[in-house]
C-alpha atoms as a PDB file:
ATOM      1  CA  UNK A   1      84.543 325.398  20.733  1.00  0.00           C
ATOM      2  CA  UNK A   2      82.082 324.669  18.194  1.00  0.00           C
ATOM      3  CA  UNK A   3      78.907 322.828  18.968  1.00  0.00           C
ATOM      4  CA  UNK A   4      76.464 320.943  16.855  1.00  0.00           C
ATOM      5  CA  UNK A   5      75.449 322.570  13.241  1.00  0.00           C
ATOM      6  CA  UNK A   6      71.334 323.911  14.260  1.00  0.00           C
ATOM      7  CA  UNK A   7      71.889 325.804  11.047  1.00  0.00           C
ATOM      8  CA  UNK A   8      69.639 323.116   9.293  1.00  0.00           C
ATOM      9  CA  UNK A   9      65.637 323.270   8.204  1.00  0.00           C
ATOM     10  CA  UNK A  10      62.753 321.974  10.157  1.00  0.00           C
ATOM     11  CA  UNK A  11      62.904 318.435   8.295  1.00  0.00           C
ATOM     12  CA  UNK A  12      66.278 318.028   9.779  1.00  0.00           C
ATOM     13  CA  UNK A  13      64.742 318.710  13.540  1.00  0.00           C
ATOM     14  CA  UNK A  14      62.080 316.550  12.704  1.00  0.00           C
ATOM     15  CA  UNK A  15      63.649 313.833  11.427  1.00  0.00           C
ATOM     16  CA  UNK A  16      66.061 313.785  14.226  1.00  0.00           C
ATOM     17  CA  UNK A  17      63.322 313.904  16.899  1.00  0.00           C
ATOM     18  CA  UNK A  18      62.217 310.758  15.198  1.00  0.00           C
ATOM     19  CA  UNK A  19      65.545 308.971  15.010  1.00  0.00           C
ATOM     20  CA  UNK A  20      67.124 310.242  17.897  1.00  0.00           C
ATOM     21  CA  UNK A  21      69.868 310.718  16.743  1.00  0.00           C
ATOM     22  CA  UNK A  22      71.907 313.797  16.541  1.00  0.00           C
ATOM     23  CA  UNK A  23      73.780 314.941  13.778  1.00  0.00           C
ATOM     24  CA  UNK A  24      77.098 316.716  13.972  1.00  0.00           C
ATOM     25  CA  UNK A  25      78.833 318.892  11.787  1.00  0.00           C
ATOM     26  CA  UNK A  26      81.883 317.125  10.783  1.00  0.00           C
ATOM     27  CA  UNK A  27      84.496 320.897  10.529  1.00  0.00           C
ATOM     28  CA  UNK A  28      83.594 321.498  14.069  1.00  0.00           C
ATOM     29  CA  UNK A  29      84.196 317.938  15.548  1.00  0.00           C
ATOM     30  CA  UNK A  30      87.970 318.636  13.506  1.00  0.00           C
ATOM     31  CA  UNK A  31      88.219 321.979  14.824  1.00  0.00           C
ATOM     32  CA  UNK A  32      87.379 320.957  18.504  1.00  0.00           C
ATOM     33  CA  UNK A  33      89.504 318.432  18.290  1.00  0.00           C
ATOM     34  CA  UNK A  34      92.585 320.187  17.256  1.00  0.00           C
ATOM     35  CA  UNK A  35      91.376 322.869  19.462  1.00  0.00           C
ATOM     36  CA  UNK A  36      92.447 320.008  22.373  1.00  0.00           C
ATOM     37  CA  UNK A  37      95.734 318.670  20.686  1.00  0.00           C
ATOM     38  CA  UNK A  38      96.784 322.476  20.759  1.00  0.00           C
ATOM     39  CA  UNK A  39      96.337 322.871  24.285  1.00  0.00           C
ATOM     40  CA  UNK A  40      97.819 319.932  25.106  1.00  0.00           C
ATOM     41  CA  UNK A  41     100.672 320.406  23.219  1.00  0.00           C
ATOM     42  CA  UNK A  42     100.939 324.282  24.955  1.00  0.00           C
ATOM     43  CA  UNK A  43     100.796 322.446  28.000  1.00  0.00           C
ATOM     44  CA  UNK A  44     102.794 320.039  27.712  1.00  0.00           C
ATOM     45  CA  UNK A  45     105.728 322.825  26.796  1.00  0.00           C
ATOM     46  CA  UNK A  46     104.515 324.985  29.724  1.00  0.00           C
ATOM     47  CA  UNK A  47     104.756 322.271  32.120  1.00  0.00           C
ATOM     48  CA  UNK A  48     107.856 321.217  30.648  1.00  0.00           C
ATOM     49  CA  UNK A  49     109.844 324.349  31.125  1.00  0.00           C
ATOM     50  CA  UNK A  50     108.311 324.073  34.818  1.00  0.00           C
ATOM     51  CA  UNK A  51     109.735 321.064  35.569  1.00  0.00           C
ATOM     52  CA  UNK A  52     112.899 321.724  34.214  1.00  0.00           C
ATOM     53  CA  UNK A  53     112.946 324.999  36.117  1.00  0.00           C
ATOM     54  CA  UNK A  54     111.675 322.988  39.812  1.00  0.00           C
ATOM     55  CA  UNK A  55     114.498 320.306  39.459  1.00  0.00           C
ATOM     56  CA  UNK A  56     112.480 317.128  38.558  1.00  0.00           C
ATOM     57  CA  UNK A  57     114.348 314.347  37.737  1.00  0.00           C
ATOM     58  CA  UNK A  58     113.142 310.905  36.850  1.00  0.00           C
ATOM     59  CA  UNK A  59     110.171 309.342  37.887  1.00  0.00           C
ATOM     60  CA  UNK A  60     108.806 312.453  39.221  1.00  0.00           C
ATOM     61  CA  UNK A  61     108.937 314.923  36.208  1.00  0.00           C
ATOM     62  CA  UNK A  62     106.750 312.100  34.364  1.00  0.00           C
ATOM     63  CA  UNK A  63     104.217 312.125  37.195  1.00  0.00           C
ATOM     64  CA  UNK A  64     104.103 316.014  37.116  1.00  0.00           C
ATOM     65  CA  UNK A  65     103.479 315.752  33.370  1.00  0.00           C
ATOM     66  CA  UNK A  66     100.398 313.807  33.982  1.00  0.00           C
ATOM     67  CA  UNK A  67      99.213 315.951  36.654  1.00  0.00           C
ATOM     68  CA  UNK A  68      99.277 318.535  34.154  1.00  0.00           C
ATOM     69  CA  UNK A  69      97.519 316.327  31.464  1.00  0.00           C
ATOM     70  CA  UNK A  70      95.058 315.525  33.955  1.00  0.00           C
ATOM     71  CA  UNK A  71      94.468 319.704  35.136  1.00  0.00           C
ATOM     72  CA  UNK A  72      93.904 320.469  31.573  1.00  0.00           C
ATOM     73  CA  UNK A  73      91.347 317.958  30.804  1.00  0.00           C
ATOM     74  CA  UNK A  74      89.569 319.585  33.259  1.00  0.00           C
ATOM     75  CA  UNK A  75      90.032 322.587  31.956  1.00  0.00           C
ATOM     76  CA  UNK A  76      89.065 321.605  28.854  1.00  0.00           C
ATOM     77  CA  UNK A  77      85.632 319.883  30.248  1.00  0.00           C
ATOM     78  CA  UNK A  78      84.563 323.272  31.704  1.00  0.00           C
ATOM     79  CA  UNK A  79      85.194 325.014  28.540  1.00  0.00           C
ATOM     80  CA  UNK A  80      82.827 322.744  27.172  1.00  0.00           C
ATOM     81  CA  UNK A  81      80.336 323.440  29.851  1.00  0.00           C
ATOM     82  CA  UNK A  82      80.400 319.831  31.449  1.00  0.00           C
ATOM     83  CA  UNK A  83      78.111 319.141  27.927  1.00  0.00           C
ATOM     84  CA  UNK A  84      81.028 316.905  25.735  1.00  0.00           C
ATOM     85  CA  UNK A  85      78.446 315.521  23.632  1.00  0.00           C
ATOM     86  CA  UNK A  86      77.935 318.701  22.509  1.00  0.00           C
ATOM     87  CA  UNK A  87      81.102 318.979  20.985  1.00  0.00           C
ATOM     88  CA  UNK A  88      82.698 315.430  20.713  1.00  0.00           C
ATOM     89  CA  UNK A  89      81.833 312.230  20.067  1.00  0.00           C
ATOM     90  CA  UNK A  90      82.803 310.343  23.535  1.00  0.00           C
ATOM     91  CA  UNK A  91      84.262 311.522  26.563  1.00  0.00           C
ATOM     92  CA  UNK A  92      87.761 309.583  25.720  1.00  0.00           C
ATOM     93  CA  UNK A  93      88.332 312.212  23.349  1.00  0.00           C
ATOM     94  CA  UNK A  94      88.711 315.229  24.883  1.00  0.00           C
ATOM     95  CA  UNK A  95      89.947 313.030  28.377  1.00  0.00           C
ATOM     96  CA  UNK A  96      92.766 310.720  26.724  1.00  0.00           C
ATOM     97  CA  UNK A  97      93.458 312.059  22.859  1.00  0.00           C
ATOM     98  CA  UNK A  98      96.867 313.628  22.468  1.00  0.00           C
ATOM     99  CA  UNK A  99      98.327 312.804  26.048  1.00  0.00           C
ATOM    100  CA  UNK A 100     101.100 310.981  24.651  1.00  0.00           C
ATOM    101  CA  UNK A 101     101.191 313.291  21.165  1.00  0.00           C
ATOM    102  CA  UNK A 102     102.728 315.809  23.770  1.00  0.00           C
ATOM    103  CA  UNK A 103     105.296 313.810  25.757  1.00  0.00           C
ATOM    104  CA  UNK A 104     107.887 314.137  23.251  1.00  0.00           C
ATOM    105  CA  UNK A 105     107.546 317.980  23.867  1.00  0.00           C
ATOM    106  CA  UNK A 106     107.070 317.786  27.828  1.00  0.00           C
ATOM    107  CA  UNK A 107     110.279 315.625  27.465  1.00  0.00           C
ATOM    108  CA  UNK A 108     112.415 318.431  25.312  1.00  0.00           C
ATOM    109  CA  UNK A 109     111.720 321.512  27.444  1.00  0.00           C
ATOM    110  CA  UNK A 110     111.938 319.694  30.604  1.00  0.00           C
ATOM    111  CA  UNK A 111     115.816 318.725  29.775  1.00  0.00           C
ATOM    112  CA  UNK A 112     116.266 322.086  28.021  1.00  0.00           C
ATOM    113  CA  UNK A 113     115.431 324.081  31.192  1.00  0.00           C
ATOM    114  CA  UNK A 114     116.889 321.427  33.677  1.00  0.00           C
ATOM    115  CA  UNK A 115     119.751 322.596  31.639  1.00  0.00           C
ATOM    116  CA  UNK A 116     119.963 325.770  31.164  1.00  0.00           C
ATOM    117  CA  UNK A 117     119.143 326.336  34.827  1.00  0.00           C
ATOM    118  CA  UNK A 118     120.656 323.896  36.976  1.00  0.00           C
ATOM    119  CA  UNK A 119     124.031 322.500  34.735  1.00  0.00           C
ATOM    120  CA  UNK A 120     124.629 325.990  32.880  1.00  0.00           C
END
């Protein structure tokens, strides 16, 4: 993940002891961010093709999907070194952003390998 630009002169460190307020570069903020909407989606195929393969049905396969959403925001906080405003703008963004951008995909492998392994 990529943190805040310190690439900038002495004026810059100055002026943002005086505001207090610190500046970002904008390319990393995109590039952490799709950073997280590519693990989720990874996940959200991995634990898809898990599901299918344990059996869940109904109710339960949604709840293990959100388990799994919930294990990789984790994951993704201690990657960041428990420091998120370091590399994101607010904590809802690297805890809620793309949860539901991966349910379609969770959804698809989870009937494909219900499928293939328990009609087939």
């Amino acid at each position: 993940m990529a943190g805040r630009d310190d690439s900038g002169s002495s004026e810059k460190k100055s002026s943002e002891a005086m505001d207090g307020v610190p500046t970002f570069n904008v390319e990393n903020m995109q590039n952490n961010l799709k950073s997280v909407y590519y693990s989720r989606t990874f996940m959200s195929i991995i634990g898809g093709v898990i599901a299918g393969i344990l059996g869940f049905t109904g109710l339960t396969g949604f709840i293990f999907y959100f388990l799994i959403m919930a294990i990789t925001s984790v994951g993704l906080i201690a990657k960041a070194g428990c420091s998120i405003h370091s590399y994101f703008d607010s904590w809802t963004q690297i805890l809620v952003d793309g949860i539901f951008g991966g349910l379609m995909s969770f959804v698809l492998f989870w009937t494909f390998a219900y499928d293939i392994v328990h009609i087939f």
